[in-house]
N, C-alpha and C. Protein backbone atom coordinates (compact mmCIF):
# COMPACT_ATOMS: atom_id res chain seq x y z
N UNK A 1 27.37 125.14 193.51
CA UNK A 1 27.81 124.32 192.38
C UNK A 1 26.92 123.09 192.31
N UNK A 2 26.48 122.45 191.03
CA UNK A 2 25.67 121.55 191.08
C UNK A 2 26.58 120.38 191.33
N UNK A 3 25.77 118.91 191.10
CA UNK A 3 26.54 118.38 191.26
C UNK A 3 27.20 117.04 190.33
N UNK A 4 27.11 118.31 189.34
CA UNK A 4 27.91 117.31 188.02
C UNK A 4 29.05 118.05 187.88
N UNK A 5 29.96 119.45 188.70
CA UNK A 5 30.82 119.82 189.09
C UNK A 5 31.80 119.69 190.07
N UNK A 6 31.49 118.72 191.04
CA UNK A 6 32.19 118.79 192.05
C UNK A 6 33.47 118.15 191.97
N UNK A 7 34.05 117.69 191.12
CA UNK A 7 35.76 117.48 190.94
C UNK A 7 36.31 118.32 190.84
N UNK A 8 37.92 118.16 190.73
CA UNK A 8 38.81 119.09 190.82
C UNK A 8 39.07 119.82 189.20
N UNK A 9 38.21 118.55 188.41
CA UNK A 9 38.95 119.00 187.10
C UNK A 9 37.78 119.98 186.48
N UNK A 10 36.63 120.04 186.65
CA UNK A 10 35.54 120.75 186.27
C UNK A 10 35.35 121.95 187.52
N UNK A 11 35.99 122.48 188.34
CA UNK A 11 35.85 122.74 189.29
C UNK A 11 35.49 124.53 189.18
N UNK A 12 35.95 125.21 188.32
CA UNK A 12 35.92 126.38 188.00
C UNK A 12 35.73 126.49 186.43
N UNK A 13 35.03 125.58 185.96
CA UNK A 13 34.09 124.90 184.86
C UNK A 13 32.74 126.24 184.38
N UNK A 14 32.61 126.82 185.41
CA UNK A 14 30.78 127.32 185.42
C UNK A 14 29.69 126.62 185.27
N UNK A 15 28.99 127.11 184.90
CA UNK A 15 27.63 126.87 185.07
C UNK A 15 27.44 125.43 183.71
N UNK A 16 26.95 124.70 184.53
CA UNK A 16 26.73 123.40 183.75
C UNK A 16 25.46 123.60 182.46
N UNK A 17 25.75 123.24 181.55
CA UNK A 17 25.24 123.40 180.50
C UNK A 17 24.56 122.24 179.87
N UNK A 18 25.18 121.33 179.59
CA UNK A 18 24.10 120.40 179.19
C UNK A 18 25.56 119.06 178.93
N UNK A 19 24.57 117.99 179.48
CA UNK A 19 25.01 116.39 179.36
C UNK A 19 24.79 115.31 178.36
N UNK A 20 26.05 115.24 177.41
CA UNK A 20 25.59 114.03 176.44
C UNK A 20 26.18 112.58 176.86
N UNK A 21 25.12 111.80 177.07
CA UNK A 21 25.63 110.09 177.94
C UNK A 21 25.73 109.38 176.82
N UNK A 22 25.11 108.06 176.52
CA UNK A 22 25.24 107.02 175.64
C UNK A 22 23.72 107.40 174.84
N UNK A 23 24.08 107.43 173.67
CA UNK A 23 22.54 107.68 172.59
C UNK A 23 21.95 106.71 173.09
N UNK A 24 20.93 106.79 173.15
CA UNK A 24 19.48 105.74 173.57
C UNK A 24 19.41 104.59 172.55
N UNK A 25 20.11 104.63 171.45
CA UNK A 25 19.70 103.89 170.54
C UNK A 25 20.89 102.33 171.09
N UNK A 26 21.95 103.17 171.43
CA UNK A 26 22.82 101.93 171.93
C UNK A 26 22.70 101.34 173.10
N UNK A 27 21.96 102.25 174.30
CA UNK A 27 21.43 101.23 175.19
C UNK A 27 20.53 100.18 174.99
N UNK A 28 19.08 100.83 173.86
CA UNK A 28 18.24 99.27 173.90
C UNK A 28 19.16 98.19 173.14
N UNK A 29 20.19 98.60 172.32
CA UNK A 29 20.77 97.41 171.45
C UNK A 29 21.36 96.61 172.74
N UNK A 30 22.14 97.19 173.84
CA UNK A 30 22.32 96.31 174.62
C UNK A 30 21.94 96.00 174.93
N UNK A 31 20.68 96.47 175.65
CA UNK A 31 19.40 95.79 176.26
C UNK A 31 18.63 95.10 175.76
N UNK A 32 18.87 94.44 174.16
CA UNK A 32 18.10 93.67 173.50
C UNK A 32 19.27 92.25 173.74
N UNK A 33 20.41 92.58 173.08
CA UNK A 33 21.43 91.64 172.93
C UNK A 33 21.59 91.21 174.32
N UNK A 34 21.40 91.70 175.57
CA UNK A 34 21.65 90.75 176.84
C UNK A 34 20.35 89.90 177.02
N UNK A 35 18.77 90.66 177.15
CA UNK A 35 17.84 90.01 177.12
C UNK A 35 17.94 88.89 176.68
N UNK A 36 17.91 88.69 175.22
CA UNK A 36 17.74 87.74 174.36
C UNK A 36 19.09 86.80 174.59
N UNK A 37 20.70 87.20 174.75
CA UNK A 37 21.41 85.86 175.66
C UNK A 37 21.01 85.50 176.52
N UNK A 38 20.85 86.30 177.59
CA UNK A 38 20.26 85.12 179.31
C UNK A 38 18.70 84.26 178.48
N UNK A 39 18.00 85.08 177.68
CA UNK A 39 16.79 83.82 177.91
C UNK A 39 17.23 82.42 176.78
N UNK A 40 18.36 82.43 175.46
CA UNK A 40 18.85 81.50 175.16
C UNK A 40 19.88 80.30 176.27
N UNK A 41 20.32 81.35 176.86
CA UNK A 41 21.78 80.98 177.90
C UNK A 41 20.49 79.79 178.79
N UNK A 42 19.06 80.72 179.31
CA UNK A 42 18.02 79.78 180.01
C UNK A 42 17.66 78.52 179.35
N UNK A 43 17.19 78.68 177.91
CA UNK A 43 17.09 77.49 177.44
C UNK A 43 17.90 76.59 177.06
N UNK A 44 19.10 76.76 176.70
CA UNK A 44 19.86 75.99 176.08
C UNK A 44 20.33 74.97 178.21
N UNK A 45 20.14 75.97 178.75
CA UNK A 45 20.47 74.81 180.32
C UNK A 45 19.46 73.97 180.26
N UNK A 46 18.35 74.38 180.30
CA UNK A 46 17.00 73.53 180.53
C UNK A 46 16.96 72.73 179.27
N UNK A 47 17.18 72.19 178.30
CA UNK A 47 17.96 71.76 176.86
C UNK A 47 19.03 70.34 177.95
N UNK A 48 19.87 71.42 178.39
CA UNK A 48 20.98 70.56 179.01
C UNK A 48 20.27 69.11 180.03
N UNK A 49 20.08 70.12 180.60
CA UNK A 49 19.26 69.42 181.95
C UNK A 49 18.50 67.90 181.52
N UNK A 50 17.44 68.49 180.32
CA UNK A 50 16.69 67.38 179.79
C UNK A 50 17.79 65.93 178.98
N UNK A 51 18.39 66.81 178.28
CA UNK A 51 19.44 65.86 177.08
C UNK A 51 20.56 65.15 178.17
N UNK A 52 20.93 65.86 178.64
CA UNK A 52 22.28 66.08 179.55
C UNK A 52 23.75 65.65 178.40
N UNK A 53 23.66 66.03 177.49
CA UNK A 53 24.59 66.55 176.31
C UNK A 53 25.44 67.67 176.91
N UNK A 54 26.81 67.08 176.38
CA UNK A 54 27.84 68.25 176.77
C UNK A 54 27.53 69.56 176.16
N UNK A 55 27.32 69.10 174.40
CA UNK A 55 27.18 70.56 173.88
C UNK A 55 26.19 71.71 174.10
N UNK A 56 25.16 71.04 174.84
CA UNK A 56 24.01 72.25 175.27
C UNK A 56 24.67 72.90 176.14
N UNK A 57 25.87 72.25 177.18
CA UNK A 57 26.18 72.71 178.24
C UNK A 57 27.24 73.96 177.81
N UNK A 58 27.92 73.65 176.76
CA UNK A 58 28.67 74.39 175.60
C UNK A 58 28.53 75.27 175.13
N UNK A 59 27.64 75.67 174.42
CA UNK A 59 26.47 76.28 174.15
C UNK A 59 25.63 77.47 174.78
N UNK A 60 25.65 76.94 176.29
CA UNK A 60 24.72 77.43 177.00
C UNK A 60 25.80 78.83 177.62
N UNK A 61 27.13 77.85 177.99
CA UNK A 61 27.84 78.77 178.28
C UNK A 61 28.41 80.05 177.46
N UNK A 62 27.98 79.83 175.74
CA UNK A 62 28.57 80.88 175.13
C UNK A 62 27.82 81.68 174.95
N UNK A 63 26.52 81.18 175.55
CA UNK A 63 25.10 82.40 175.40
C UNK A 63 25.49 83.33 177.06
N UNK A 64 25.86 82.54 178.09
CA UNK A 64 26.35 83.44 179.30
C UNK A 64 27.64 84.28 179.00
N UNK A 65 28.69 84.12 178.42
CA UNK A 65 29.48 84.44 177.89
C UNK A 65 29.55 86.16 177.29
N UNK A 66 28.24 85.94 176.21
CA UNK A 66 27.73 87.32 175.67
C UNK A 66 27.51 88.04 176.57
N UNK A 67 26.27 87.32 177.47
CA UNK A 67 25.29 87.99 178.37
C UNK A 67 26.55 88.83 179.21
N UNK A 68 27.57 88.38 179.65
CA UNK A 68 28.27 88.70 180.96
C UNK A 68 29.51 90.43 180.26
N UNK A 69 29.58 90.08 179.00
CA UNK A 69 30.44 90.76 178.05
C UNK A 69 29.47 91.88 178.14
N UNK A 70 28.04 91.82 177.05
CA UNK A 70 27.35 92.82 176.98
C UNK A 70 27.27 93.49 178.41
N UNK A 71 26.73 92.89 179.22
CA UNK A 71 26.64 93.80 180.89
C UNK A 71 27.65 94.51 181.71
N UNK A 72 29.41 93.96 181.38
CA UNK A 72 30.22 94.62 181.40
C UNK A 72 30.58 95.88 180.72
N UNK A 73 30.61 95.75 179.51
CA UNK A 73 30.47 97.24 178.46
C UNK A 73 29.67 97.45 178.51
N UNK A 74 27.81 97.99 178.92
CA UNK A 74 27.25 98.56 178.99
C UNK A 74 27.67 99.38 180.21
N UNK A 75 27.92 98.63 181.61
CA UNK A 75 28.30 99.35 183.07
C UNK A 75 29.69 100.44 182.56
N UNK A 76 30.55 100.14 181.76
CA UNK A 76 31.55 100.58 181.47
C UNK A 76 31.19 102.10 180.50
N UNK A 77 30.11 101.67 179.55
CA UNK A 77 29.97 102.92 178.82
C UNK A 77 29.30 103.88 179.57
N UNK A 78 28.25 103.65 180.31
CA UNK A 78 27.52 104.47 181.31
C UNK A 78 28.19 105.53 181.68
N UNK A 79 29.24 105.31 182.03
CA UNK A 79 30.06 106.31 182.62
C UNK A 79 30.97 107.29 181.91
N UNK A 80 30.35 107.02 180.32
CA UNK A 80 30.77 107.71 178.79
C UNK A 80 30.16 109.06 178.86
N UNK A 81 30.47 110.17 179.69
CA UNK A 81 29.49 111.20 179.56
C UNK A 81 30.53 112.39 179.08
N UNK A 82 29.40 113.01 178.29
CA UNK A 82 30.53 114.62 178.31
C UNK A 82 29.88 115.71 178.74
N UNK A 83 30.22 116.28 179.58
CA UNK A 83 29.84 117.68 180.31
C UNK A 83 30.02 118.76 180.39
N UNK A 84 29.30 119.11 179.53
CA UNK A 84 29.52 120.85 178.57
C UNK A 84 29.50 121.83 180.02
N UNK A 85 30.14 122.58 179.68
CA UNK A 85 30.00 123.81 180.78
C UNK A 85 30.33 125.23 180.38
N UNK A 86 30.09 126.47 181.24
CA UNK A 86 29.78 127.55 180.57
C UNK A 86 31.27 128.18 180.01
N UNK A 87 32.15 127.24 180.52
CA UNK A 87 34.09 127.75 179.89
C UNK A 87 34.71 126.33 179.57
N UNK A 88 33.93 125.34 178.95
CA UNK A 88 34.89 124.38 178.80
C UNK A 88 33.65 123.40 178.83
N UNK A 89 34.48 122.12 178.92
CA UNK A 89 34.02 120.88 179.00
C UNK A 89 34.59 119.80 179.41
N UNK A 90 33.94 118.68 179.82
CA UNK A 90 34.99 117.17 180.65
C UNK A 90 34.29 116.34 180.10
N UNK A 91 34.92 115.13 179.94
CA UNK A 91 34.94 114.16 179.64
C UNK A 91 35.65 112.69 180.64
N UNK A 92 35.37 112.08 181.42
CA UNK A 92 36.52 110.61 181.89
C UNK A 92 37.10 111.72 182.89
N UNK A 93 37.00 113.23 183.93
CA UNK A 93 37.84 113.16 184.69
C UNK A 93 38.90 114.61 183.92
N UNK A 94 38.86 114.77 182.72
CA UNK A 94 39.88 115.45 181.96
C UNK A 94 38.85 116.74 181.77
N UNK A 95 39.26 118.10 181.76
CA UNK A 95 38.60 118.88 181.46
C UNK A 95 39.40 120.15 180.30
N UNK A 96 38.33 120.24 179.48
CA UNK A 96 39.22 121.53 178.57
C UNK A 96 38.50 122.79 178.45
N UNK A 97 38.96 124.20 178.95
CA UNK A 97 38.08 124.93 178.81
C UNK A 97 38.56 125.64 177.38
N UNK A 98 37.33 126.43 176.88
CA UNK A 98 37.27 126.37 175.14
C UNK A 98 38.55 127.12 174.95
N UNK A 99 39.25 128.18 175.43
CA UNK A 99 40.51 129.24 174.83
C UNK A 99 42.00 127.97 174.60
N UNK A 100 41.47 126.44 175.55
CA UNK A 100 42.51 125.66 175.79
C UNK A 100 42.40 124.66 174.44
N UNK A 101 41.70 124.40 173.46
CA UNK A 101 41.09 124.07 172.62
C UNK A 101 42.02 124.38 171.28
N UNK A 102 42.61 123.38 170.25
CA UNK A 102 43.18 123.84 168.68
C UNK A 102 42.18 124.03 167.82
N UNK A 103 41.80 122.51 167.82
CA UNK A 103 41.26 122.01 166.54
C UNK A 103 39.77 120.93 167.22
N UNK A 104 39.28 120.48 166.56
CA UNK A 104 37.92 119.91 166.86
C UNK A 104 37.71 118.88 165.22
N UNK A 105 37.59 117.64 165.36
CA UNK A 105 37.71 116.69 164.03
C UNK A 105 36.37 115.81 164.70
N UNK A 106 35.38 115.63 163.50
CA UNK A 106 34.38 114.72 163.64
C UNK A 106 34.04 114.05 162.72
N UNK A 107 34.81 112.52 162.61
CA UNK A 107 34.28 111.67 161.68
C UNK A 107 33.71 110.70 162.32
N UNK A 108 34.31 109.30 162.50
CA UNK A 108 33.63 108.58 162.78
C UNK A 108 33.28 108.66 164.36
N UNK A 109 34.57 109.02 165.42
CA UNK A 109 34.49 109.78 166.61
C UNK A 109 35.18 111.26 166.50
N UNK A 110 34.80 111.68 167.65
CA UNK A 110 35.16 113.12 167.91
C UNK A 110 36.54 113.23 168.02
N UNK A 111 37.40 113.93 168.01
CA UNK A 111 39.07 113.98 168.35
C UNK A 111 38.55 115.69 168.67
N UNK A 112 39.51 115.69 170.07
CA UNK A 112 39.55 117.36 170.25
C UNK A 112 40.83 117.71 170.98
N UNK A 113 41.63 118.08 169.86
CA UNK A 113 42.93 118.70 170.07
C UNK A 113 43.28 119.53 170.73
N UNK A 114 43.83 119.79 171.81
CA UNK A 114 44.41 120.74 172.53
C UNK A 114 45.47 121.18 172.06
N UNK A 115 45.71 123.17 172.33
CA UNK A 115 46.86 123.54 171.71
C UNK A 115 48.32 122.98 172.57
N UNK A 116 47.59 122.44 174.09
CA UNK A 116 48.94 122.04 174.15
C UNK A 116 48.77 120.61 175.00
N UNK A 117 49.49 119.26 174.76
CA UNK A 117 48.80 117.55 175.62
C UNK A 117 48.32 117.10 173.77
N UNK A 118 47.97 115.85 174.94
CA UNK A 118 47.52 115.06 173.97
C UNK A 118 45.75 115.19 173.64
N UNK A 119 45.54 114.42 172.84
CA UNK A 119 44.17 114.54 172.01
C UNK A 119 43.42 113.89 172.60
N UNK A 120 41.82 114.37 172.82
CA UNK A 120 41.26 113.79 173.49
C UNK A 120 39.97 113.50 172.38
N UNK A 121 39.60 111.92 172.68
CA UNK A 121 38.53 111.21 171.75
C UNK A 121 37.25 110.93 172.85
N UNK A 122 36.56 111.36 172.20
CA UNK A 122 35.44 110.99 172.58
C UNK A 122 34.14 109.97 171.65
N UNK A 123 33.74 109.39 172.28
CA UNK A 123 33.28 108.27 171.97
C UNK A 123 31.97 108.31 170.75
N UNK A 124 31.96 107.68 169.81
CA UNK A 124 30.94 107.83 168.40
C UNK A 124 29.41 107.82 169.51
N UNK A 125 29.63 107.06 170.45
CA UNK A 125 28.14 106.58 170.86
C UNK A 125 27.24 107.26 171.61
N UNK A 126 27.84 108.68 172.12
CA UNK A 126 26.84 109.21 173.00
C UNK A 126 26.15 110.38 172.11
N UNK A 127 25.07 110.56 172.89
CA UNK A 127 24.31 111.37 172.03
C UNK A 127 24.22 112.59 171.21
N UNK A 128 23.56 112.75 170.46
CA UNK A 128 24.00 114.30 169.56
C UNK A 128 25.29 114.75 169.68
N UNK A 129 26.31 113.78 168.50
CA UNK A 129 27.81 114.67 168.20
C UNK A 129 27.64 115.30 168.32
N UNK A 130 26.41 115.37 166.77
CA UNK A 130 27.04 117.36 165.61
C UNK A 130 26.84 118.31 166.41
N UNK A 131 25.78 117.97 167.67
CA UNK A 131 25.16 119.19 168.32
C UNK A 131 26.54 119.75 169.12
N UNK A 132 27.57 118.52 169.55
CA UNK A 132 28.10 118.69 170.82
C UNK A 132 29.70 119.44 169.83
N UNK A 133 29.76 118.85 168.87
CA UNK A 133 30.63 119.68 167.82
C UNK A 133 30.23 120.99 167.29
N UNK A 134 29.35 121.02 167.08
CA UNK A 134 28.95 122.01 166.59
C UNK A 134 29.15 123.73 167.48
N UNK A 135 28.38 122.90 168.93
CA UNK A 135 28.81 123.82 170.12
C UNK A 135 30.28 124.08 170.25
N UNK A 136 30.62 122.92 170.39
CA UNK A 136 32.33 123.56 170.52
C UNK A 136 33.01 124.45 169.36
N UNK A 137 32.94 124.12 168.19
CA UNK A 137 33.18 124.99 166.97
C UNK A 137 32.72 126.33 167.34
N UNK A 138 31.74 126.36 168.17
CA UNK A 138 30.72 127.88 167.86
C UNK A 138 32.01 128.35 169.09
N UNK A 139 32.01 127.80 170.42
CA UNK A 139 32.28 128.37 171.40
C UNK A 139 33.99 129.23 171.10
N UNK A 140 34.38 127.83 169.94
CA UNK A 140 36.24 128.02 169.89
C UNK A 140 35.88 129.44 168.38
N UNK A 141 35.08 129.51 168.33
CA UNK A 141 34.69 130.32 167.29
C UNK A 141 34.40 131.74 167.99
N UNK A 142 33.85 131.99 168.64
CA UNK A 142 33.89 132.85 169.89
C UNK A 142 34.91 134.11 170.41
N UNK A 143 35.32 132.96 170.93
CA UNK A 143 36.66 133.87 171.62
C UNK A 143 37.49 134.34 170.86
N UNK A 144 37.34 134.23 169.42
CA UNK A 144 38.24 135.22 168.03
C UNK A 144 37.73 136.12 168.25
């Protein structure tokens, strides 16, 4: 078993198929939006330092503020993956294999209904929905 299987919930999953994480496009946005706070968050101290004005100090802190927000939800989405496999798929720990599957809805995020529990959403931001909808449609399409 590789070892993007080894939980209990993917465990008799099969053969791993393919991994969609966070689209690339939303990591550099984070990686732009933290960059660019810490080096304001830098100047607006060195600002401080020189002036010694409360509000740079003010200021400075709402540029760390971002910085500390963005780096939290980026560490947090990282771990946004979905993991197709050759009878199913997981998401967060939860796994559905396709015969366990109702319905499949893709608008702004994914919703994937089970015929029996609650609904499971998956996140607008990781990479190639339609592909990852599309697969599931084909797969729940399938087993008719």
């Amino acid at each position: 078993m590789t070892s993007f299987g080894t939980d209990e919930s993917t465990k008799d999953m099969g053969r791993h198929i393919s991994a969609h994480p966070i689209a690339p496009v939303y990591v550099q946005r984070a990686v732009f939006i933290a960059v660019l706070s810490f080096l304001f968050f830098l100047g607006t101290m060195f600002a401080f330092y020189v002036r010694q004005s409360p509000l740079y100090f003010l200021l400075a802190t709402g540029f760390l503020i971002v910085y500390l927000v963005t780096m939290f939800s980026w560490f947090v989405q990282r771990k946004a993956v979905v993991h197709v496999y050759e009878h199913g798929f997981a998401f967060k720990g939860r796994s559905l294999a396709w015969d366990e599957i109702g319905s499949v809805n893709y608008d702004q995020k994914i919703v994937v209904t089970p015929k029996s529990g609650k609904p499971l959403e998956l996140p607008a931001t990781i990479s190639e929905p339609a592909a990852l909808v599309r697969y599931i449609r084909f797969r729940m399409g399938a087993r008719e």
